[in-house]
C-alpha atoms as a PDB file:
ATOM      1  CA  UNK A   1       0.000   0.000   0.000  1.00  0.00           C
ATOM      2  CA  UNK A   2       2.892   2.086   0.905  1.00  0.00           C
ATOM      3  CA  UNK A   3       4.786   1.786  -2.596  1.00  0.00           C
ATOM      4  CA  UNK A   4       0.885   2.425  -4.236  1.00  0.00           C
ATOM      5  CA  UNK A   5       0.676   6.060  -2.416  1.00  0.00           C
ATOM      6  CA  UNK A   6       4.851   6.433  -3.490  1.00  0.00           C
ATOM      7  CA  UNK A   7       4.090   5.805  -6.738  1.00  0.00           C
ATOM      8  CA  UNK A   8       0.714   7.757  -6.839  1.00  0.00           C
ATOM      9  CA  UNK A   9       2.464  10.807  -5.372  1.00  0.00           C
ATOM     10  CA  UNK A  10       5.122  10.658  -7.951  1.00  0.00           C
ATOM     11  CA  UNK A  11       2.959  10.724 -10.224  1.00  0.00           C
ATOM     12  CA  UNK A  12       1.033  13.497  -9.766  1.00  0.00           C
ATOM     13  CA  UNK A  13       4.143  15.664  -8.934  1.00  0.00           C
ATOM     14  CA  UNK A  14       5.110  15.018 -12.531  1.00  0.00           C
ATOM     15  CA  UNK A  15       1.846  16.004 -13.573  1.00  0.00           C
ATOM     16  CA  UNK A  16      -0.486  18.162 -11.489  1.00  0.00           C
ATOM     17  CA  UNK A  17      -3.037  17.195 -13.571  1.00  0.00           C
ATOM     18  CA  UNK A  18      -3.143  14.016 -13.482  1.00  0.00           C
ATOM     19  CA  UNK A  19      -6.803  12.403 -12.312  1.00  0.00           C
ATOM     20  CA  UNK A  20      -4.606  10.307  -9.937  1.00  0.00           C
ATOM     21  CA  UNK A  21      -5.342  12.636  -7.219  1.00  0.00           C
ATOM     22  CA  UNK A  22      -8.521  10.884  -6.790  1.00  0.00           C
ATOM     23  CA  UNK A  23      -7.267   7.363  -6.695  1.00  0.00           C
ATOM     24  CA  UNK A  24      -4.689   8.906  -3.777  1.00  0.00           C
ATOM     25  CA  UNK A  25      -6.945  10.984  -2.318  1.00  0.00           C
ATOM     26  CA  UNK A  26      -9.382   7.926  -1.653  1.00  0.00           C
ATOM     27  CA  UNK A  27      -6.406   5.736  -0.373  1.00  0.00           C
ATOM     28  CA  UNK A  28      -4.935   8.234   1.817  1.00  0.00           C
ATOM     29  CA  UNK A  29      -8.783   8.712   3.193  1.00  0.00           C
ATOM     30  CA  UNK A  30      -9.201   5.279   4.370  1.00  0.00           C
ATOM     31  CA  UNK A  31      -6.199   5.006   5.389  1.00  0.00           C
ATOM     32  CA  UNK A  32      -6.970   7.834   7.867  1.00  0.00           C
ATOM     33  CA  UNK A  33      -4.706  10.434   7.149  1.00  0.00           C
ATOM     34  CA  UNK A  34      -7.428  12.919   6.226  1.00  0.00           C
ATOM     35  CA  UNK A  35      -5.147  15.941   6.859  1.00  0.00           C
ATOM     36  CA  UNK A  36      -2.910  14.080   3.661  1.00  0.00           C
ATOM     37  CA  UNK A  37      -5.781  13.356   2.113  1.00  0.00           C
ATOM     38  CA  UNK A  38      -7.643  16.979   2.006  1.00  0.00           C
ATOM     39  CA  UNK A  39      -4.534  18.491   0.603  1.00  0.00           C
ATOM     40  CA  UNK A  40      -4.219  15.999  -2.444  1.00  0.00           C
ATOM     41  CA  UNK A  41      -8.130  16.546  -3.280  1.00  0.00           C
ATOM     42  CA  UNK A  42      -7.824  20.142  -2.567  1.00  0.00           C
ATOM     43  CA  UNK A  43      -5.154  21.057  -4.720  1.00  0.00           C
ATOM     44  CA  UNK A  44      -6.704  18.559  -7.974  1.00  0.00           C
ATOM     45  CA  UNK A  45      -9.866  20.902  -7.881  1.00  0.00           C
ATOM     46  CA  UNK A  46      -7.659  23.400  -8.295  1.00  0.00           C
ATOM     47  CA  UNK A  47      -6.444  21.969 -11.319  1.00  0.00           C
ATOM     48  CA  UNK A  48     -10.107  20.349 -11.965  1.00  0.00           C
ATOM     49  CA  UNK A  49     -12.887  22.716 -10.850  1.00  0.00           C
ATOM     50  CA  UNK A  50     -15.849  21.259 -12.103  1.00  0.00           C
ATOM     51  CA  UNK A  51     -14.989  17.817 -11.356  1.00  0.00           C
ATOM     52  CA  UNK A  52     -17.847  16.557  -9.642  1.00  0.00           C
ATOM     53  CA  UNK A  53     -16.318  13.264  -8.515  1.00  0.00           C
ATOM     54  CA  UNK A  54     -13.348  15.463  -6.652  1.00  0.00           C
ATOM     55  CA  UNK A  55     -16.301  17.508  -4.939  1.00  0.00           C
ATOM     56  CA  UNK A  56     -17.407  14.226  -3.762  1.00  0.00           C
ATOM     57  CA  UNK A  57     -14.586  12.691  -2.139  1.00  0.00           C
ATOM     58  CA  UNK A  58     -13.492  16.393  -0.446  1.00  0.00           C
ATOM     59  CA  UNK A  59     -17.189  16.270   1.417  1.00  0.00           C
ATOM     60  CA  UNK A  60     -15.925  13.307   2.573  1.00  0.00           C
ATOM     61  CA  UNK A  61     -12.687  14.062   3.624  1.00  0.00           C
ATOM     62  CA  UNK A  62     -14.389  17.168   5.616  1.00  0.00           C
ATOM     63  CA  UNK A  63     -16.968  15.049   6.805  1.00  0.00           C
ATOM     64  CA  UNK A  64     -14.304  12.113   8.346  1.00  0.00           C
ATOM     65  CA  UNK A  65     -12.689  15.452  10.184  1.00  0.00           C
ATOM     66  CA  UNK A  66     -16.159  16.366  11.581  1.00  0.00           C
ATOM     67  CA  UNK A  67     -16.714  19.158   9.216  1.00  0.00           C
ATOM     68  CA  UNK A  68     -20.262  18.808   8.685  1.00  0.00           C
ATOM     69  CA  UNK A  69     -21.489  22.089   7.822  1.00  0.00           C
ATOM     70  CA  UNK A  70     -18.695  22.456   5.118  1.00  0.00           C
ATOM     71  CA  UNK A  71     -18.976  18.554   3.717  1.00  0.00           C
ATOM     72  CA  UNK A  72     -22.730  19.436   3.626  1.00  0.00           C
ATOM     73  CA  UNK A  73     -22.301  22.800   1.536  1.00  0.00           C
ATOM     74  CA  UNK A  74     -19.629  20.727  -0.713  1.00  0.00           C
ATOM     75  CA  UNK A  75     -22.324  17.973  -1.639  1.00  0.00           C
ATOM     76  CA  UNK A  76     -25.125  20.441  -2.607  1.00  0.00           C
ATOM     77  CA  UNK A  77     -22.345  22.178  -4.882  1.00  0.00           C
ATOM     78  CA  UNK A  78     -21.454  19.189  -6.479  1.00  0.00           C
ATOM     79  CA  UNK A  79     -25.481  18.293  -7.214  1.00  0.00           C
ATOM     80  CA  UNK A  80     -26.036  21.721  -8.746  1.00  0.00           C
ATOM     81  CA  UNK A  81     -23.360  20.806 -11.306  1.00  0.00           C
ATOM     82  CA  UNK A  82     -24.768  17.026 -11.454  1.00  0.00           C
ATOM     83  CA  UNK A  83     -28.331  16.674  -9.556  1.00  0.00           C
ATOM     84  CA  UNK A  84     -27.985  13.103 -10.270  1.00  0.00           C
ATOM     85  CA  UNK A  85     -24.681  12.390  -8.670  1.00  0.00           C
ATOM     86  CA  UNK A  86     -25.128   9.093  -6.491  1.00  0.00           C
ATOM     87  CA  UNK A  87     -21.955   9.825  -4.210  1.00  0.00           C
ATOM     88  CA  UNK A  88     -23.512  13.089  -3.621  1.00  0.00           C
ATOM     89  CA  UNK A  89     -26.618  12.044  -3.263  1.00  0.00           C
ATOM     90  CA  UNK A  90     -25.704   9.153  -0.660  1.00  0.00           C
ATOM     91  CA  UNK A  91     -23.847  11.732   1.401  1.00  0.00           C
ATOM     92  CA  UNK A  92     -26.187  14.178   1.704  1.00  0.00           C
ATOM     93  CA  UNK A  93     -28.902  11.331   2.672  1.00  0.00           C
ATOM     94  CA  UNK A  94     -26.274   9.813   5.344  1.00  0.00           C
ATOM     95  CA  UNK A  95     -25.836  14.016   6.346  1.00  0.00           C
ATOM     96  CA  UNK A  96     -29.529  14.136   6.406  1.00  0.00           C
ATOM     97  CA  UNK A  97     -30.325  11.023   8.465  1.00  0.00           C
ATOM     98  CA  UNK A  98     -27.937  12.251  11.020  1.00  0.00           C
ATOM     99  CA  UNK A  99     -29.319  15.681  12.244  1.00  0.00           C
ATOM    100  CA  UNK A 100     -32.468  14.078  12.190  1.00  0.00           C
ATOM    101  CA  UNK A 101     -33.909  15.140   8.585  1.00  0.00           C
ATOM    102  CA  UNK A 102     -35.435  12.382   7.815  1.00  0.00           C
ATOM    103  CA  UNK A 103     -38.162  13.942   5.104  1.00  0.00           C
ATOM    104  CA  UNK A 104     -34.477  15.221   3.063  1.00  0.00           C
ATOM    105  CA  UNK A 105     -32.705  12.108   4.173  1.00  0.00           C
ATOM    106  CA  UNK A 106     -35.084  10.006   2.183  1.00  0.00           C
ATOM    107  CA  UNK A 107     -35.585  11.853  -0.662  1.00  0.00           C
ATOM    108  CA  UNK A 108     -32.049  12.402  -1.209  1.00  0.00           C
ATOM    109  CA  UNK A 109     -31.963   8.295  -1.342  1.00  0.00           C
ATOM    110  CA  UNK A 110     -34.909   8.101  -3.162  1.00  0.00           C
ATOM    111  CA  UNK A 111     -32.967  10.067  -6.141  1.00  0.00           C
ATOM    112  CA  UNK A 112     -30.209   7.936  -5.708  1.00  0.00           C
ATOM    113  CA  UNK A 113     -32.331   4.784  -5.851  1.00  0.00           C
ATOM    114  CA  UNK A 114     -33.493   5.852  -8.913  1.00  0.00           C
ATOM    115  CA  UNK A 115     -30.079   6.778 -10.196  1.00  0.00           C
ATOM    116  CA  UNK A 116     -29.249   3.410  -9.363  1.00  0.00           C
ATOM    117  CA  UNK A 117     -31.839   0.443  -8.347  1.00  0.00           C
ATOM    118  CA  UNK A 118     -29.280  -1.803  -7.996  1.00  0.00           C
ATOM    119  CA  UNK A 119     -27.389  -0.163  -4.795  1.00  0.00           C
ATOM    120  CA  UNK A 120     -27.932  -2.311  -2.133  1.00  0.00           C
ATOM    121  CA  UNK A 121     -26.514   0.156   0.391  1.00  0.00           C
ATOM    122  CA  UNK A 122     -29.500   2.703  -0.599  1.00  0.00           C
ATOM    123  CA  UNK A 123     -32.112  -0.005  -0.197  1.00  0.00           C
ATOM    124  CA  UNK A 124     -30.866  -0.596   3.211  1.00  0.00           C
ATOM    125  CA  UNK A 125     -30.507   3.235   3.794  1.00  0.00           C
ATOM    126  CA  UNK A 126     -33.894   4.002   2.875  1.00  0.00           C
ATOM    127  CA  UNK A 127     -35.378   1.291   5.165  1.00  0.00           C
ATOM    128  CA  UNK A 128     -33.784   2.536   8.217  1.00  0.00           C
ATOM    129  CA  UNK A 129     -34.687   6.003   6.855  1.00  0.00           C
ATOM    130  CA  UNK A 130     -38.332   4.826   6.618  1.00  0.00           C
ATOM    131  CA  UNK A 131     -38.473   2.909  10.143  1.00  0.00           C
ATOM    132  CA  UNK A 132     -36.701   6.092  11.946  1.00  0.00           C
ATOM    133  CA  UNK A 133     -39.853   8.042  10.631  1.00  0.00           C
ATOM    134  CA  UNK A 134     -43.007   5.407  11.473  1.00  0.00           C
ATOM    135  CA  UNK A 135     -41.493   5.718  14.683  1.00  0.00           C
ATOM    136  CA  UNK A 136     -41.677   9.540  15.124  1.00  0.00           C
ATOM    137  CA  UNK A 137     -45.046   9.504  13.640  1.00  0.00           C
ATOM    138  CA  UNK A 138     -45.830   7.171  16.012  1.00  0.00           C
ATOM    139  CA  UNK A 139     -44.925   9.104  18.582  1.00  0.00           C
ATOM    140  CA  UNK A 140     -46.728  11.766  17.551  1.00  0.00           C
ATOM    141  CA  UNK A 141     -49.773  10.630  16.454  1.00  0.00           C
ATOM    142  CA  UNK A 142     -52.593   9.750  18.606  1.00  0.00           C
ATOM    143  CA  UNK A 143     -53.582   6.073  19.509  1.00  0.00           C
ATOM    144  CA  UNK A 144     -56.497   5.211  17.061  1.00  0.00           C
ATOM    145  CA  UNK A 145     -57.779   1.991  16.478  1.00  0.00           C
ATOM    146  CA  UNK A 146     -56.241  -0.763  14.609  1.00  0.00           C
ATOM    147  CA  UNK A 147     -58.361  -0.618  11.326  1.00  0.00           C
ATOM    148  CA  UNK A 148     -58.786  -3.907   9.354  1.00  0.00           C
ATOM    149  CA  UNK A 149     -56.112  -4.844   6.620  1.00  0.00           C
ATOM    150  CA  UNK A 150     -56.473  -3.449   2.942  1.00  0.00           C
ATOM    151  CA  UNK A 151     -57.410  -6.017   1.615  1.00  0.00           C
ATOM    152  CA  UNK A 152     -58.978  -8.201   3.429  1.00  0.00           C
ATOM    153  CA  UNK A 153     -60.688 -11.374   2.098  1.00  0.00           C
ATOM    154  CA  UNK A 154     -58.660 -10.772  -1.452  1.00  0.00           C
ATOM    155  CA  UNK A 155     -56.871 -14.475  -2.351  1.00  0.00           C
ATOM    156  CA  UNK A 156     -53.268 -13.725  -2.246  1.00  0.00           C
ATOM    157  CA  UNK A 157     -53.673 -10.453  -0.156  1.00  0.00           C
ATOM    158  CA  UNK A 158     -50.483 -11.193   2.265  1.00  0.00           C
ATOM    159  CA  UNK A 159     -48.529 -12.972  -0.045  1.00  0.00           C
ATOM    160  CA  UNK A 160     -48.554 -11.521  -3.515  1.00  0.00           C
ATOM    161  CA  UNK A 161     -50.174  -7.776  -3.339  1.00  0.00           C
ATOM    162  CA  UNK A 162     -49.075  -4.618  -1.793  1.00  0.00           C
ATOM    163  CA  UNK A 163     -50.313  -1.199  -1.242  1.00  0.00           C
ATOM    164  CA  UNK A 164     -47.387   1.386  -1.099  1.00  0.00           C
ATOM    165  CA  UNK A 165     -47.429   5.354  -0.726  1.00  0.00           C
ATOM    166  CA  UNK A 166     -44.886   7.613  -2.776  1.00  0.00           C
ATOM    167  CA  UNK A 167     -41.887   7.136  -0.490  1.00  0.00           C
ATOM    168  CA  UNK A 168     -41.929   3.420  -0.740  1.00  0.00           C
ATOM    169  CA  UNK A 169     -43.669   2.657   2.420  1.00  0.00           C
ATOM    170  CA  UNK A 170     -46.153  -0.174   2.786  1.00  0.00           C
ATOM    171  CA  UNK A 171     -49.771   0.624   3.757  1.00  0.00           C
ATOM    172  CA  UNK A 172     -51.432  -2.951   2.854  1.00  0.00           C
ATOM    173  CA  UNK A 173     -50.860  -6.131   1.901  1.00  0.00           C
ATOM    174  CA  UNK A 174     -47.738  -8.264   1.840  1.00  0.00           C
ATOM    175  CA  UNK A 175     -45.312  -9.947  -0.361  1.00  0.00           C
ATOM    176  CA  UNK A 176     -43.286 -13.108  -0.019  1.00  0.00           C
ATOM    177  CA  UNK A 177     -40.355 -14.826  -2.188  1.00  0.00           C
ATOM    178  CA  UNK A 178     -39.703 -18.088  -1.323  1.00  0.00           C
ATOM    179  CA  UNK A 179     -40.993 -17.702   1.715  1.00  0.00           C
ATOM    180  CA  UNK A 180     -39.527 -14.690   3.241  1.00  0.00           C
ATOM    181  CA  UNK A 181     -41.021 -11.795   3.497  1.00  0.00           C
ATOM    182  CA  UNK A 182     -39.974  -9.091   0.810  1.00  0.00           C
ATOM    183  CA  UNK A 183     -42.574  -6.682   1.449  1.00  0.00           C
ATOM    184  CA  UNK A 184     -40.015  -3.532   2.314  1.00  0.00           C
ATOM    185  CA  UNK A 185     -37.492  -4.234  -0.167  1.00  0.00           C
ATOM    186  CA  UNK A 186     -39.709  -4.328  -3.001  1.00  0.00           C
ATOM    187  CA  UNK A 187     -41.924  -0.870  -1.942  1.00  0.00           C
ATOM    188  CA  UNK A 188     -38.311   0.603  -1.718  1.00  0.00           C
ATOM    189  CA  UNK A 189     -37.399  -0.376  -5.631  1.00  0.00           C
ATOM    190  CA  UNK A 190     -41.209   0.535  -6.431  1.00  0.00           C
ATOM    191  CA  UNK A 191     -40.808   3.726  -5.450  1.00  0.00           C
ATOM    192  CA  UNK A 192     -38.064   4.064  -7.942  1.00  0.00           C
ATOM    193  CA  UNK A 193     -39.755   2.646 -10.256  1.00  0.00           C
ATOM    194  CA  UNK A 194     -42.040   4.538 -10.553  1.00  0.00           C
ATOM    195  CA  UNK A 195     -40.694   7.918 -10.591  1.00  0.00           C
ATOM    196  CA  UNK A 196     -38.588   6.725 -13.599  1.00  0.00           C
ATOM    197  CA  UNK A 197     -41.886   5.762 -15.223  1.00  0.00           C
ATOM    198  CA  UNK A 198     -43.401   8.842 -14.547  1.00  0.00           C
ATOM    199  CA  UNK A 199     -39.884  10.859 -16.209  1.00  0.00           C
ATOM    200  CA  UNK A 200     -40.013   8.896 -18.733  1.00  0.00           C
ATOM    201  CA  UNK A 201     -43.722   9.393 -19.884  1.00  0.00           C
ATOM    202  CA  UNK A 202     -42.999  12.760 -19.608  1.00  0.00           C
ATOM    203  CA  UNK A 203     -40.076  12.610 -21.463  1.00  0.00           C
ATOM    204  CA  UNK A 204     -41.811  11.357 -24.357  1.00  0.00           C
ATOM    205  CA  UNK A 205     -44.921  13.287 -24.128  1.00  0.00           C
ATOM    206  CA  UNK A 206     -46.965  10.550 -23.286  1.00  0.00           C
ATOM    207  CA  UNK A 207     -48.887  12.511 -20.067  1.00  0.00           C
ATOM    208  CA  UNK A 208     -49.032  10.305 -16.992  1.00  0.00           C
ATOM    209  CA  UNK A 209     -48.807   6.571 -16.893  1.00  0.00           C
ATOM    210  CA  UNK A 210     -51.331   3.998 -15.888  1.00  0.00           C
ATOM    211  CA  UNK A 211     -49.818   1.030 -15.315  1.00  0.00           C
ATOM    212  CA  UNK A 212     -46.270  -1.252 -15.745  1.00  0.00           C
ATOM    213  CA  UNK A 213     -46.529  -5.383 -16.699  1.00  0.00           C
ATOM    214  CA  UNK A 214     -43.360  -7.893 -16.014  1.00  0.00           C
ATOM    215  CA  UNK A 215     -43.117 -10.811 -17.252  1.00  0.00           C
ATOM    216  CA  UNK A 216     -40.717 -13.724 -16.451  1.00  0.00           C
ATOM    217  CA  UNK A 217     -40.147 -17.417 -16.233  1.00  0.00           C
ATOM    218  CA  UNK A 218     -42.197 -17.832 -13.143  1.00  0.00           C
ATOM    219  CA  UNK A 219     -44.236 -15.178 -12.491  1.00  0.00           C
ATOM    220  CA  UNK A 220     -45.987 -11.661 -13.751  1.00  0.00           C
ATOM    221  CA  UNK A 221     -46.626  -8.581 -12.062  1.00  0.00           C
ATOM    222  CA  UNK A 222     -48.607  -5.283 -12.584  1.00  0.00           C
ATOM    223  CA  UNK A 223     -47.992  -2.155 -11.118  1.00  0.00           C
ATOM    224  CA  UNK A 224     -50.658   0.608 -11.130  1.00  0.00           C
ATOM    225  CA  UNK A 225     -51.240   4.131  -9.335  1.00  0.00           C
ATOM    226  CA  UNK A 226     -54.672   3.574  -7.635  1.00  0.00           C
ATOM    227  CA  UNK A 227     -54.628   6.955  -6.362  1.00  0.00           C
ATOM    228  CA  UNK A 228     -51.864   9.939  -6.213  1.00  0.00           C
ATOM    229  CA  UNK A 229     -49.422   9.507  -4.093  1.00  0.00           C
ATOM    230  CA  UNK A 230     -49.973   5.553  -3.615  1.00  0.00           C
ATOM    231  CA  UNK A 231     -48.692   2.372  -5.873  1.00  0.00           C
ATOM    232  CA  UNK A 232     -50.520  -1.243  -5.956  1.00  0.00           C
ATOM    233  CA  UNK A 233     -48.334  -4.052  -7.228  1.00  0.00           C
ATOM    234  CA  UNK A 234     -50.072  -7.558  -7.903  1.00  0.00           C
ATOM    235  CA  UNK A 235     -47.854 -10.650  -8.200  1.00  0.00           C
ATOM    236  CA  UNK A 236     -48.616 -13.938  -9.210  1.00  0.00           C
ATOM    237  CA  UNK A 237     -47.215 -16.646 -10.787  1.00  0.00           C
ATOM    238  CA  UNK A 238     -47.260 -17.866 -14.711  1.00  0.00           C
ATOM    239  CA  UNK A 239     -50.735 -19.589 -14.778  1.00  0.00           C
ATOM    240  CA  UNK A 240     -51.987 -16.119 -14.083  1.00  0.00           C
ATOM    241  CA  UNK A 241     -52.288 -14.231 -17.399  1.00  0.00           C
ATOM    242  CA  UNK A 242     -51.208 -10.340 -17.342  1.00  0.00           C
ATOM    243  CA  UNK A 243     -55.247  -9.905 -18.577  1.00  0.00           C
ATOM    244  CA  UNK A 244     -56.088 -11.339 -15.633  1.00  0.00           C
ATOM    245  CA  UNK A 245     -54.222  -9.399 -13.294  1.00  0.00           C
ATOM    246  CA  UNK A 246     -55.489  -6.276 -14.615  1.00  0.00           C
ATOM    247  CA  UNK A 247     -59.016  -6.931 -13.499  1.00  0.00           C
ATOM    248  CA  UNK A 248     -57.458  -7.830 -10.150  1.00  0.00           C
ATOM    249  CA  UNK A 249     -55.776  -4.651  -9.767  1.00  0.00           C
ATOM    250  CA  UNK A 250     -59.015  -2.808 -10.796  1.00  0.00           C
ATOM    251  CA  UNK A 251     -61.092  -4.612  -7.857  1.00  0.00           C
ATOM    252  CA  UNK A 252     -57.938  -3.913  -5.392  1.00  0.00           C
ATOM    253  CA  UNK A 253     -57.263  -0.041  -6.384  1.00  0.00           C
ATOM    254  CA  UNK A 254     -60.939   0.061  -5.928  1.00  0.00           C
ATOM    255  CA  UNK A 255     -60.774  -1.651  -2.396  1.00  0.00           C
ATOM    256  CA  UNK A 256     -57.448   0.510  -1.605  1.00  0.00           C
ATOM    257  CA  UNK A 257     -59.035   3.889  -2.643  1.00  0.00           C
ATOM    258  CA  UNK A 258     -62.264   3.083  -0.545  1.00  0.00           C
ATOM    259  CA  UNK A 259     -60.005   1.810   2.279  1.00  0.00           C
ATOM    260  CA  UNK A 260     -57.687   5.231   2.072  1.00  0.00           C
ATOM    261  CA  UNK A 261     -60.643   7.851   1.990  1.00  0.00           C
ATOM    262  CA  UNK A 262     -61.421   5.874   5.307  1.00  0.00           C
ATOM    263  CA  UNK A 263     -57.980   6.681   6.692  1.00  0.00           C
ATOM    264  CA  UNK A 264     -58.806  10.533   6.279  1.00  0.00           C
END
């Protein structure tokens, strides 16, 4: 590792403007010598202003030291030049999440979920996210109570159909995969989902969309909007016909919009 930074550093004081600054920047990081590691980033944005990737790793260098306030200013410069920037993005929700913004925490991880639905580490993110903010509303709301599940008496309610609001949390229903419960992971990709749906209809000029089939080798599912601001999903496997699951979906937005007016 030692021989890595040598050469690095030798490197770069051949040529200032080399991009290995951020390949040495990021080692000397984790290898804790942030003071090291602040002046190598800090003198390639000098050479590389608009480098977005730089801006990254300097919030957090600043934000290793304890600099907050700056590594938090750093991050929202770095998503004017790139509002789509997942390091940023991640950082600012981790920032978020800390001083107890939760509303910003998770929909700076929502963006980056949608950036990219593969990132394991936002999944995870958003559910603690989500669970940190049932439990203050919790708190804060008044006991009411229990009302009955969405959709009750529906074949395959718990198992294969879920009711979801905008951020990706569940309201109704249940999903399982083999026989663990994936009810919170999925309403966390849904919500991503669907917000690249919606940009892309727009993108396109086709207005709003109504509805999103899957197919695969053992199963189909259909995602609709019953109402604003919520998201039905209907799974089931290949005997069930994506015709099919449309009229399901019909009788269960109709259920979950008659069930949600009651929540009011």
């Amino acid at each position: 590792m030692a021989s890595d930074i040598q050469k690095m550093s030798a490197e770069l004081a051949q040529n200032p403007a080399s991009l290995v600054f951020l390949e040495l920047g990021e080692t000397l990081r984790r290898r804790g010598q942030l003071e090291a590691a602040g002046r190598v980033v800090g003198a390639g944005l000098e050479q590389h202003p608009d480098l977005v990737d730089a801006h990254d790793l300097y919030a957090r260098i600043l934000v290793d030291v304890g600099d907050y306030g700056a590594g938090e200013r750093v991050w929202v410069g770095a998503l004017e030049r790139d509002p789509r920037h997942l390091g940023s993005l991640k950082g600012l929700g981790f920032l978020y999440y800390r001083n107890g913004n939760l509303e910003e925490a998770l929909e700076a991880l929502e963006t980056a979920l949608g950036v990219d639905p593969t990132d394991q580490g936002v999944v995870r993110a958003m559910q603690t996210v989500r669970r940190a903010l049932d439990e203050a509303e919790a708190e804060a709301a008044p006991e009411v109570p229990a009302s009955d599940p969405v959709f009750v008496g529906l074949e395959g309610a718990q198992q294969g159909m879920l009711l979801v609001d905008e951020r990706g949390l569940v309201l109704g229903g249940g999903l399982t995969s083999r026989g663990a419960d994936v009810s919170e992971t999925v309403a966390a990709y849904l919500a991503g989902a669907a917000q690249e749906a919606e940009r892309t209809a727009r993108i396109l000029g086709f207005g709003g969309w109504e509805w999103i089939v899957a197919e695969g080798p053992e199963g189909n599912v259909y995602v609709t909007p019953p109402t604003d601001g919520t998201l039905l999903l209907i799974a089931r496997d290949r005997s069930v016909p994506a015709g099919r699951l449309s009229l399901l979906a019909d009788k269960a937005g109709a259920i979950a919009r008659s069930w949600l007016e009651e929540q009011l």
